[in-house]
PDB file of N, CA and C in Angstrom:
ATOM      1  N   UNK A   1      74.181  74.409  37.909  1.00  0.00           N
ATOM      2  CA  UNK A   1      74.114  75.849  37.864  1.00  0.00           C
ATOM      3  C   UNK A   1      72.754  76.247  37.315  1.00  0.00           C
ATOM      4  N   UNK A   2      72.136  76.870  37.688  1.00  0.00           N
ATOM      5  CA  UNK A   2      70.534  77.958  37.696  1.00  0.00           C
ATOM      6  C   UNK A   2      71.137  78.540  36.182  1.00  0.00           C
ATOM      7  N   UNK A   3      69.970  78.485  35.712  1.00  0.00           N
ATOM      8  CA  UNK A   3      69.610  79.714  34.339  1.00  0.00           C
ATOM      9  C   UNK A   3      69.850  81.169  34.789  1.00  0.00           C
ATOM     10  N   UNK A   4      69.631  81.422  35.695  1.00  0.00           N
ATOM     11  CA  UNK A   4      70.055  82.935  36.741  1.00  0.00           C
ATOM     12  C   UNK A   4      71.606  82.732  36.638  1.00  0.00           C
ATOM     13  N   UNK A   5      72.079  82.210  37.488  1.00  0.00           N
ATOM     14  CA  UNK A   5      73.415  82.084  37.601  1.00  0.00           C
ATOM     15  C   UNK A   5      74.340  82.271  36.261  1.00  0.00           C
ATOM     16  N   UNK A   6      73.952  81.082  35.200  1.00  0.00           N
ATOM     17  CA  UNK A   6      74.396  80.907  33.387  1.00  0.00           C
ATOM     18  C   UNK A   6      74.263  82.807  33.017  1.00  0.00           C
ATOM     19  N   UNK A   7      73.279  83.468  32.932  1.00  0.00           N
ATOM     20  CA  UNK A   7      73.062  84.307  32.343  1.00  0.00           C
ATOM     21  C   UNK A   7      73.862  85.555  33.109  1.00  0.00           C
ATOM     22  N   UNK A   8      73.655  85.225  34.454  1.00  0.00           N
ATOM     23  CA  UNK A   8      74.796  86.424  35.128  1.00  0.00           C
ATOM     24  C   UNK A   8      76.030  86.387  34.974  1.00  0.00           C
ATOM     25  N   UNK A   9      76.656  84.793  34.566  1.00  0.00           N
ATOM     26  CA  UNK A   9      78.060  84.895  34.238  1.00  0.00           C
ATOM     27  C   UNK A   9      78.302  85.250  32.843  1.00  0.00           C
ATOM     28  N   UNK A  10      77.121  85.121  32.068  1.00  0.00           N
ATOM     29  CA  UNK A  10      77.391  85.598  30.808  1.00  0.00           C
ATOM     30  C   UNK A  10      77.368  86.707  30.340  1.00  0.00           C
ATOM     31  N   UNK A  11      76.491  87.846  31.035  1.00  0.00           N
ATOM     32  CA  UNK A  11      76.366  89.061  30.843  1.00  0.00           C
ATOM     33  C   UNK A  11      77.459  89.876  31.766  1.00  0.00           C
ATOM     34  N   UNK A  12      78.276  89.322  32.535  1.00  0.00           N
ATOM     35  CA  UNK A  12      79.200  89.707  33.817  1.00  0.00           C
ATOM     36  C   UNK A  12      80.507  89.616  33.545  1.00  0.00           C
ATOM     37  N   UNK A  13      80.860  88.062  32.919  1.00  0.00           N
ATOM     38  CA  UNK A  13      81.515  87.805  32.877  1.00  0.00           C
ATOM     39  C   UNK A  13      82.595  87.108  33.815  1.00  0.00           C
ATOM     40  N   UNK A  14      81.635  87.134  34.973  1.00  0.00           N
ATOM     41  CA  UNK A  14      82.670  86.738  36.354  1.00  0.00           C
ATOM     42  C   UNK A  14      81.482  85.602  36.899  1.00  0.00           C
ATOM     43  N   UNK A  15      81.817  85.031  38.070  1.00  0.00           N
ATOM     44  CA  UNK A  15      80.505  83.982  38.605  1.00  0.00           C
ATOM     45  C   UNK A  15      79.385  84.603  39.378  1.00  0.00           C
ATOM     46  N   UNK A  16      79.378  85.803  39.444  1.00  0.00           N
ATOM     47  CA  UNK A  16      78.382  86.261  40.190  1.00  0.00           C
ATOM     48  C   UNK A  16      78.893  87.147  41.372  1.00  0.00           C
ATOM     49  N   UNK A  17      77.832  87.821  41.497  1.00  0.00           N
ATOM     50  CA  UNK A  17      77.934  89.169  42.742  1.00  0.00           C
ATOM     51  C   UNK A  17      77.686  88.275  44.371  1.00  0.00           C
ATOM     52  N   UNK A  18      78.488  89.606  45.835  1.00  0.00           N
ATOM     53  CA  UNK A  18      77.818  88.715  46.780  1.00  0.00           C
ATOM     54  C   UNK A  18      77.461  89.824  47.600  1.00  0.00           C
ATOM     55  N   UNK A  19      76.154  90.068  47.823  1.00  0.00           N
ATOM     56  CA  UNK A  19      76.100  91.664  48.610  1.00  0.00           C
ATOM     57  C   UNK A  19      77.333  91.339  49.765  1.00  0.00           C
ATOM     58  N   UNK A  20      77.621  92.901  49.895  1.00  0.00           N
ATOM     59  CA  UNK A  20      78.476  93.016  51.366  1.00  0.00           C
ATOM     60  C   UNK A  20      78.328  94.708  52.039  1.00  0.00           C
ATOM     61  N   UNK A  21      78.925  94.241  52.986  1.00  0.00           N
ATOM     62  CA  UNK A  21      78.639  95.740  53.906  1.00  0.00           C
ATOM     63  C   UNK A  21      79.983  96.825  53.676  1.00  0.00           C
ATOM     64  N   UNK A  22      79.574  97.841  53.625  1.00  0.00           N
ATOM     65  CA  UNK A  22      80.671  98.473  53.606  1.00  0.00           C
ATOM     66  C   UNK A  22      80.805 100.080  54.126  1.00  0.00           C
ATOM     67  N   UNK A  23      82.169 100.436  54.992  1.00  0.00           N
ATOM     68  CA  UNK A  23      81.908 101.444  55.574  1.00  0.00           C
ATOM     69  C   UNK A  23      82.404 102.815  54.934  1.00  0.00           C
ATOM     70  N   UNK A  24      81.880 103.311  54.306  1.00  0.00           N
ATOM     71  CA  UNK A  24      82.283 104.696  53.335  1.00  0.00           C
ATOM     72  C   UNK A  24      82.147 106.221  54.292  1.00  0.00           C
ATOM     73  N   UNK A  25      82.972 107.130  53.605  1.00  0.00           N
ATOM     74  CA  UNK A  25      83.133 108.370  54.521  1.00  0.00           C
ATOM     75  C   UNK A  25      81.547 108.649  53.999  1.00  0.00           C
ATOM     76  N   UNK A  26      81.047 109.471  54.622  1.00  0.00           N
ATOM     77  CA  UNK A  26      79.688 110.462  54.720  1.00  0.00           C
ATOM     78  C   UNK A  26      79.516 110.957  53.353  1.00  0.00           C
ATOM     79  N   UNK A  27      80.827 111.913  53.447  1.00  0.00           N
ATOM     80  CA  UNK A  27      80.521 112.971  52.538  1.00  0.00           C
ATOM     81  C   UNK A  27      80.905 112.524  50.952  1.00  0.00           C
ATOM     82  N   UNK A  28      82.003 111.537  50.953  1.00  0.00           N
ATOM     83  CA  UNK A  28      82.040 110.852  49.799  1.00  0.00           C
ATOM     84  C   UNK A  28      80.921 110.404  49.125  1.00  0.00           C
ATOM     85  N   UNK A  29      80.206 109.629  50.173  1.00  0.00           N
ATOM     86  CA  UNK A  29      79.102 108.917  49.389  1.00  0.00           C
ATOM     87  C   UNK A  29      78.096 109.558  49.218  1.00  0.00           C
ATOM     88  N   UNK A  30      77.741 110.558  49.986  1.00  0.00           N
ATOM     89  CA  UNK A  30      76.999 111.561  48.787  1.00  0.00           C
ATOM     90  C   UNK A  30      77.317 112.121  47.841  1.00  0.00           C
ATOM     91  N   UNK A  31      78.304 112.784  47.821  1.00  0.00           N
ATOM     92  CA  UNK A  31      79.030 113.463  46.541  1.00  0.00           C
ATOM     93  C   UNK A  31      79.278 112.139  45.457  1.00  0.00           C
ATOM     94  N   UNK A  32      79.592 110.843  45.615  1.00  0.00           N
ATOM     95  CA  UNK A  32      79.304 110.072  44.851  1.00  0.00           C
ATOM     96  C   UNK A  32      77.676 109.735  44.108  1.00  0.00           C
ATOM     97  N   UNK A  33      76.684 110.061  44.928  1.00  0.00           N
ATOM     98  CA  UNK A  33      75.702 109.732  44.820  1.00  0.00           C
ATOM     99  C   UNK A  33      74.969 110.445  43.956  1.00  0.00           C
ATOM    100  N   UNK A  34      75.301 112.048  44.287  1.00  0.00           N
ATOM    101  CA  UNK A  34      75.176 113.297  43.442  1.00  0.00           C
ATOM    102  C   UNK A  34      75.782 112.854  42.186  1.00  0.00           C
ATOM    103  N   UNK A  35      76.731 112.377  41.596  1.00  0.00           N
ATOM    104  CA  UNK A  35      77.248 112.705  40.806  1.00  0.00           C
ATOM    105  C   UNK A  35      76.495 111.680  39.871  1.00  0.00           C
ATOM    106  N   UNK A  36      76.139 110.470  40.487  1.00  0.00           N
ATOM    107  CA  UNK A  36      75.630 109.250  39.546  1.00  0.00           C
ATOM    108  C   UNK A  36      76.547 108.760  39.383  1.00  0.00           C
ATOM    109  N   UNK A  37      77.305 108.043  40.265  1.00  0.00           N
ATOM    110  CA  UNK A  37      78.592 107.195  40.611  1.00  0.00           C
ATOM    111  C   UNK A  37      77.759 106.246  40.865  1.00  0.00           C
ATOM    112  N   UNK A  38      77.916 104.810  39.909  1.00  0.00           N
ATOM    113  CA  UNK A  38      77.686 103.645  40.634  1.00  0.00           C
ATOM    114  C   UNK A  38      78.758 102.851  41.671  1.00  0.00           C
ATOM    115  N   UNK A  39      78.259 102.840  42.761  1.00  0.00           N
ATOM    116  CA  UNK A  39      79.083 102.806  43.972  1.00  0.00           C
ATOM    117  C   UNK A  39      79.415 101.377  43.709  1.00  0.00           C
ATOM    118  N   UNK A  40      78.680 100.382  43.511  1.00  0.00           N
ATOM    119  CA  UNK A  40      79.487  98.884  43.671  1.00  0.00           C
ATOM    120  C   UNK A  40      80.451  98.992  42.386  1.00  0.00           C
ATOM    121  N   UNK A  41      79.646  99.466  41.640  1.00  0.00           N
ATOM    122  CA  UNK A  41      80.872  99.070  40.102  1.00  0.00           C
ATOM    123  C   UNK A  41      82.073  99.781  40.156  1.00  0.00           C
ATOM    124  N   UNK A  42      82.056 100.941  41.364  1.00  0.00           N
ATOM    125  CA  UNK A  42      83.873 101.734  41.391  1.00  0.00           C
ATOM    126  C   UNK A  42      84.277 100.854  42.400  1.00  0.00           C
ATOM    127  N   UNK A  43      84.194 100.122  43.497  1.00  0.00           N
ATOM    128  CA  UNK A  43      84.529  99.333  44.352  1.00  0.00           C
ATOM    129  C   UNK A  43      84.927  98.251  44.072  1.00  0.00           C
ATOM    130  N   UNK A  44      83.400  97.799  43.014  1.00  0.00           N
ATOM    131  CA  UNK A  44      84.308  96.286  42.520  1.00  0.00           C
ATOM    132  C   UNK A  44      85.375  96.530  41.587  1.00  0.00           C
ATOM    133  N   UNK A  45      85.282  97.447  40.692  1.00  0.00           N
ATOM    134  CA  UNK A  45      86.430  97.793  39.838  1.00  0.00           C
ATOM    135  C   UNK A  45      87.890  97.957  40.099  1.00  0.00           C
ATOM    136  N   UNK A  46      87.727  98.494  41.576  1.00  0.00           N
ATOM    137  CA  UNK A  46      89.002  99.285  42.143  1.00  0.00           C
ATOM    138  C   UNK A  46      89.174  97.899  43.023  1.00  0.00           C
ATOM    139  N   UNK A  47      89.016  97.335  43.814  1.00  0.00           N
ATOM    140  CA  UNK A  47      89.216  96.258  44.173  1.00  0.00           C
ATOM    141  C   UNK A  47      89.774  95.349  43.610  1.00  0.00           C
ATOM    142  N   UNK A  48      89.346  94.954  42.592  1.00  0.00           N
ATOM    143  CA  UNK A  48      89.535  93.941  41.197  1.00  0.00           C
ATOM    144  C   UNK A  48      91.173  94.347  40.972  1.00  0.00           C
ATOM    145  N   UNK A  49      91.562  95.909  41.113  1.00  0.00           N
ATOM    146  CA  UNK A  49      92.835  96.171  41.119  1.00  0.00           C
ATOM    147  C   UNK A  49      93.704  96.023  41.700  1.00  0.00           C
ATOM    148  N   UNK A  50      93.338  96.104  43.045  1.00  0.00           N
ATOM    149  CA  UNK A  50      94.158  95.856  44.261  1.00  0.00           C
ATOM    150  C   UNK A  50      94.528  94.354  44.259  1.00  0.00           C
ATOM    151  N   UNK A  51      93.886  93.586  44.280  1.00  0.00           N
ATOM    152  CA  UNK A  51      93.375  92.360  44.559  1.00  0.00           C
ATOM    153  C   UNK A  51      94.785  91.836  43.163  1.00  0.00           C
ATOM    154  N   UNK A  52      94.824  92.240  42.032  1.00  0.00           N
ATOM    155  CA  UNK A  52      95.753  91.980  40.802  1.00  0.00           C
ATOM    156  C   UNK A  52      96.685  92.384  41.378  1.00  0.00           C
ATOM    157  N   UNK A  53      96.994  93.529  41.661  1.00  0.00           N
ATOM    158  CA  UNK A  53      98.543  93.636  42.165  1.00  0.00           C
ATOM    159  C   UNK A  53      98.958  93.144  43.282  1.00  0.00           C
ATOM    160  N   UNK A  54      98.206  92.993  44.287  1.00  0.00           N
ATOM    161  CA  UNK A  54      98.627  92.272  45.947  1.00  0.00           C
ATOM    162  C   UNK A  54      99.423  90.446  45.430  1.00  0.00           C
ATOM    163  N   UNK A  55      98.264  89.728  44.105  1.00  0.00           N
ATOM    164  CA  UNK A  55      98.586  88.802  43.692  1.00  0.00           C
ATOM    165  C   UNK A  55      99.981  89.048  42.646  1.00  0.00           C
ATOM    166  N   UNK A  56     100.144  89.776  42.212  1.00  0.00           N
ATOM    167  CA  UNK A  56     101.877  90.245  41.783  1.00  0.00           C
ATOM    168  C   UNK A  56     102.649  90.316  42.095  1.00  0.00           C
ATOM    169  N   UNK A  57     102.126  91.006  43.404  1.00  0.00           N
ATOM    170  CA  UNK A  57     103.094  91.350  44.377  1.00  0.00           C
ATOM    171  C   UNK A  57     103.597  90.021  45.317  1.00  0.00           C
ATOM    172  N   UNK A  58     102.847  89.512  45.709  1.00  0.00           N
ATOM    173  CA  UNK A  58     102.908  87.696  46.272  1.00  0.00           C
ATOM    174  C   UNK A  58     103.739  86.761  44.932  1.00  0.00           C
ATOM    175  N   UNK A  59     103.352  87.185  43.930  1.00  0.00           N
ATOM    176  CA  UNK A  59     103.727  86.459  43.054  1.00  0.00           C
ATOM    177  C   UNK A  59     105.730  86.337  42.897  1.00  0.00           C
ATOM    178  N   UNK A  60     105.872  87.687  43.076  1.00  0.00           N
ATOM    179  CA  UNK A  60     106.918  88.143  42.517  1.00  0.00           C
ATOM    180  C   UNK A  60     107.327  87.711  43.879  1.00  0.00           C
ATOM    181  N   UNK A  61     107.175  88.031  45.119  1.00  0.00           N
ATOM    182  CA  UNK A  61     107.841  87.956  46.621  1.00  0.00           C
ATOM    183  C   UNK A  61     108.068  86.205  46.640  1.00  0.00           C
ATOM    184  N   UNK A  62     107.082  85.040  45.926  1.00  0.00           N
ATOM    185  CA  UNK A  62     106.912  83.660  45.835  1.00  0.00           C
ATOM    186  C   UNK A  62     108.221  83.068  45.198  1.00  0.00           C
ATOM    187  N   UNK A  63     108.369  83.607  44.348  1.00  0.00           N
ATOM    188  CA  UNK A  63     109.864  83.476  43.071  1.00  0.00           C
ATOM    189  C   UNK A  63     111.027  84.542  43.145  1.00  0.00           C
ATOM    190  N   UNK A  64     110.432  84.582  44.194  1.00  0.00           N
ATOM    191  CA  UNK A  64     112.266  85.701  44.195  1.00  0.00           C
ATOM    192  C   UNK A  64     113.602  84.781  44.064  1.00  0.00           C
ATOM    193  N   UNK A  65     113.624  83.652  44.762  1.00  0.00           N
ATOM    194  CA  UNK A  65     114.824  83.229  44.829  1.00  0.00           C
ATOM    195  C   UNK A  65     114.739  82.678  43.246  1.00  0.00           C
ATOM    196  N   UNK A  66     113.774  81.930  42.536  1.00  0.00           N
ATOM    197  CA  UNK A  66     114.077  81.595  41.024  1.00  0.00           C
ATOM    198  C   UNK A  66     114.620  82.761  40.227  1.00  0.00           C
ATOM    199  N   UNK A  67     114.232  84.098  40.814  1.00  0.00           N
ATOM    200  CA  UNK A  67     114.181  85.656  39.497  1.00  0.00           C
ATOM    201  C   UNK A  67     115.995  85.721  40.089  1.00  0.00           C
ATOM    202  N   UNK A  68     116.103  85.869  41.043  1.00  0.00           N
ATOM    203  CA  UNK A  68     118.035  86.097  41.488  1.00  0.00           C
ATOM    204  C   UNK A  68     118.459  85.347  40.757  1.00  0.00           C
ATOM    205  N   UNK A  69     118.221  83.888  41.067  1.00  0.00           N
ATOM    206  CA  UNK A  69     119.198  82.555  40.117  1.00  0.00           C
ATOM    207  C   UNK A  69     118.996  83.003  38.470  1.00  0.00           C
ATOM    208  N   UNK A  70     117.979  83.300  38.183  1.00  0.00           N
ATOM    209  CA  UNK A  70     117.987  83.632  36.938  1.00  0.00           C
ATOM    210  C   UNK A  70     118.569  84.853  36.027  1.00  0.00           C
ATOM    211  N   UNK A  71     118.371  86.171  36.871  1.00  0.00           N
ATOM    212  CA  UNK A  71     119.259  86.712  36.678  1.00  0.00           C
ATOM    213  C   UNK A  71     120.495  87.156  36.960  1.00  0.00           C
ATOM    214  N   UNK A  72     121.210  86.298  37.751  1.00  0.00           N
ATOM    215  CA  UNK A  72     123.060  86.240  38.361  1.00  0.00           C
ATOM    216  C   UNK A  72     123.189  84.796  37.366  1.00  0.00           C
ATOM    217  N   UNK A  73     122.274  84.068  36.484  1.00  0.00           N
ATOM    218  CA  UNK A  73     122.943  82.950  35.183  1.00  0.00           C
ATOM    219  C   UNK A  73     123.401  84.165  33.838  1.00  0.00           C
ATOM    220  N   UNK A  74     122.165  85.206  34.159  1.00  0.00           N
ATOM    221  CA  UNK A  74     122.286  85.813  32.451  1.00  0.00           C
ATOM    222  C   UNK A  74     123.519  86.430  32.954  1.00  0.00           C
ATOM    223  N   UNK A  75     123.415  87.803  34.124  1.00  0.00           N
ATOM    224  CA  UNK A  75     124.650  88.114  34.228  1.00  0.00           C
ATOM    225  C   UNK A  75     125.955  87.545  33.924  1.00  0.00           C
ATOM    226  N   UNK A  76     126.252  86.480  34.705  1.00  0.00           N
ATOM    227  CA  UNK A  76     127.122  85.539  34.444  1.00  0.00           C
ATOM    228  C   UNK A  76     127.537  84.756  33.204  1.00  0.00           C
ATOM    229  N   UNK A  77     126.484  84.215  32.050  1.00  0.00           N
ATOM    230  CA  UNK A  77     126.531  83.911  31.118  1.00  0.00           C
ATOM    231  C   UNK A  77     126.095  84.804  29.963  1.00  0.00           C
ATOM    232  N   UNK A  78     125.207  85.375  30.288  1.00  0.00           N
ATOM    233  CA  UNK A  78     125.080  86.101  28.881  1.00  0.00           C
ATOM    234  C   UNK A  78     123.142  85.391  28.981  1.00  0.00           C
ATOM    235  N   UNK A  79     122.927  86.021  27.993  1.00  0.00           N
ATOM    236  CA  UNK A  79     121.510  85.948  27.216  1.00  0.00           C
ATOM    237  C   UNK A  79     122.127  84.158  26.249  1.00  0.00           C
ATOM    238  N   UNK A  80     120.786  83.365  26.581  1.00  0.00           N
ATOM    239  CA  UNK A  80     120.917  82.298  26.046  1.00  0.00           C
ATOM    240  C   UNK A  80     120.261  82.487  23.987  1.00  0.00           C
ATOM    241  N   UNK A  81     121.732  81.888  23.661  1.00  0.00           N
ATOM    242  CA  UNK A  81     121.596  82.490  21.893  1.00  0.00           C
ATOM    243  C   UNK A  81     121.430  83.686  21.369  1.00  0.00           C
ATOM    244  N   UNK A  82     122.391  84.527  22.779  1.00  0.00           N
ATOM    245  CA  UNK A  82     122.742  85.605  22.217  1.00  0.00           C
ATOM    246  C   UNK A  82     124.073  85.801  21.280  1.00  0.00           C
ATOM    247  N   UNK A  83     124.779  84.413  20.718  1.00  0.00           N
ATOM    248  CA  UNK A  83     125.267  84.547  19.786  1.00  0.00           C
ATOM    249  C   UNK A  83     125.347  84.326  18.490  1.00  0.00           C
ATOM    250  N   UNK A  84     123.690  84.257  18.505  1.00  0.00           N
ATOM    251  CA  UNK A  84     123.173  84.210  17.238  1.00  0.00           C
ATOM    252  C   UNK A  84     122.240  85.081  16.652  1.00  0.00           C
ATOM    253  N   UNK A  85     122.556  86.110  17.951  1.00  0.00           N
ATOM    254  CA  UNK A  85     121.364  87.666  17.765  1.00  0.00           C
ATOM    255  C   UNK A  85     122.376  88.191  16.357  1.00  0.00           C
ATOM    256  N   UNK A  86     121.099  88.862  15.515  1.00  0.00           N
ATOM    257  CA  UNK A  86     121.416  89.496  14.568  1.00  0.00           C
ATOM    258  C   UNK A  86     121.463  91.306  15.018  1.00  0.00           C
ATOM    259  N   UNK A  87     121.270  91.469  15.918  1.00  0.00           N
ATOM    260  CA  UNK A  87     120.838  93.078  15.728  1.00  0.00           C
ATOM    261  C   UNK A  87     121.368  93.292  17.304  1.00  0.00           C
TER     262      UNK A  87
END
């Protein structure tokens, strides 16, 4: 890894940027532009979001059949050492 590279992940926190193209409405991106909207950092930001929940969402759709079995055991049994809950 480059001294470039070391210092961008350190000041970034991530491995690095990769230009890309992208197709934005007209009038948005001026009115973004006007305003002093940094355009990659709301994209990568908002992305970064999507991108977390799509993986949640996969996540949760991946283990569905473990989350049913697990909860038709509690149903069925109860909370494990819930008879030693105090409260």
């Amino acid at each position: 890894m480059s001294a470039t590279q070391t210092a961008r992940r350190g000041r970034t926190g991530v491995s690095g940027k990769h230009a890309t193209n992208l197709s934005l409405s007209n009038d948005v991106l001026e009115a973004a532009k006007s305003l002093g909207i940094n355009i990659s950092r709301v994209c990568d930001n908002h992305l970064r979001e999507v991108v977390l929940r799509e993986q949640e969402h996969k996540w949760r759709e991946d283990h569905a059949d473990f989350i049913a079995a697990y909860n038709a055991t509690i149903e069925a049994e109860g909370l494990p050492l819930d008879e030693w809950k105090s409260f």
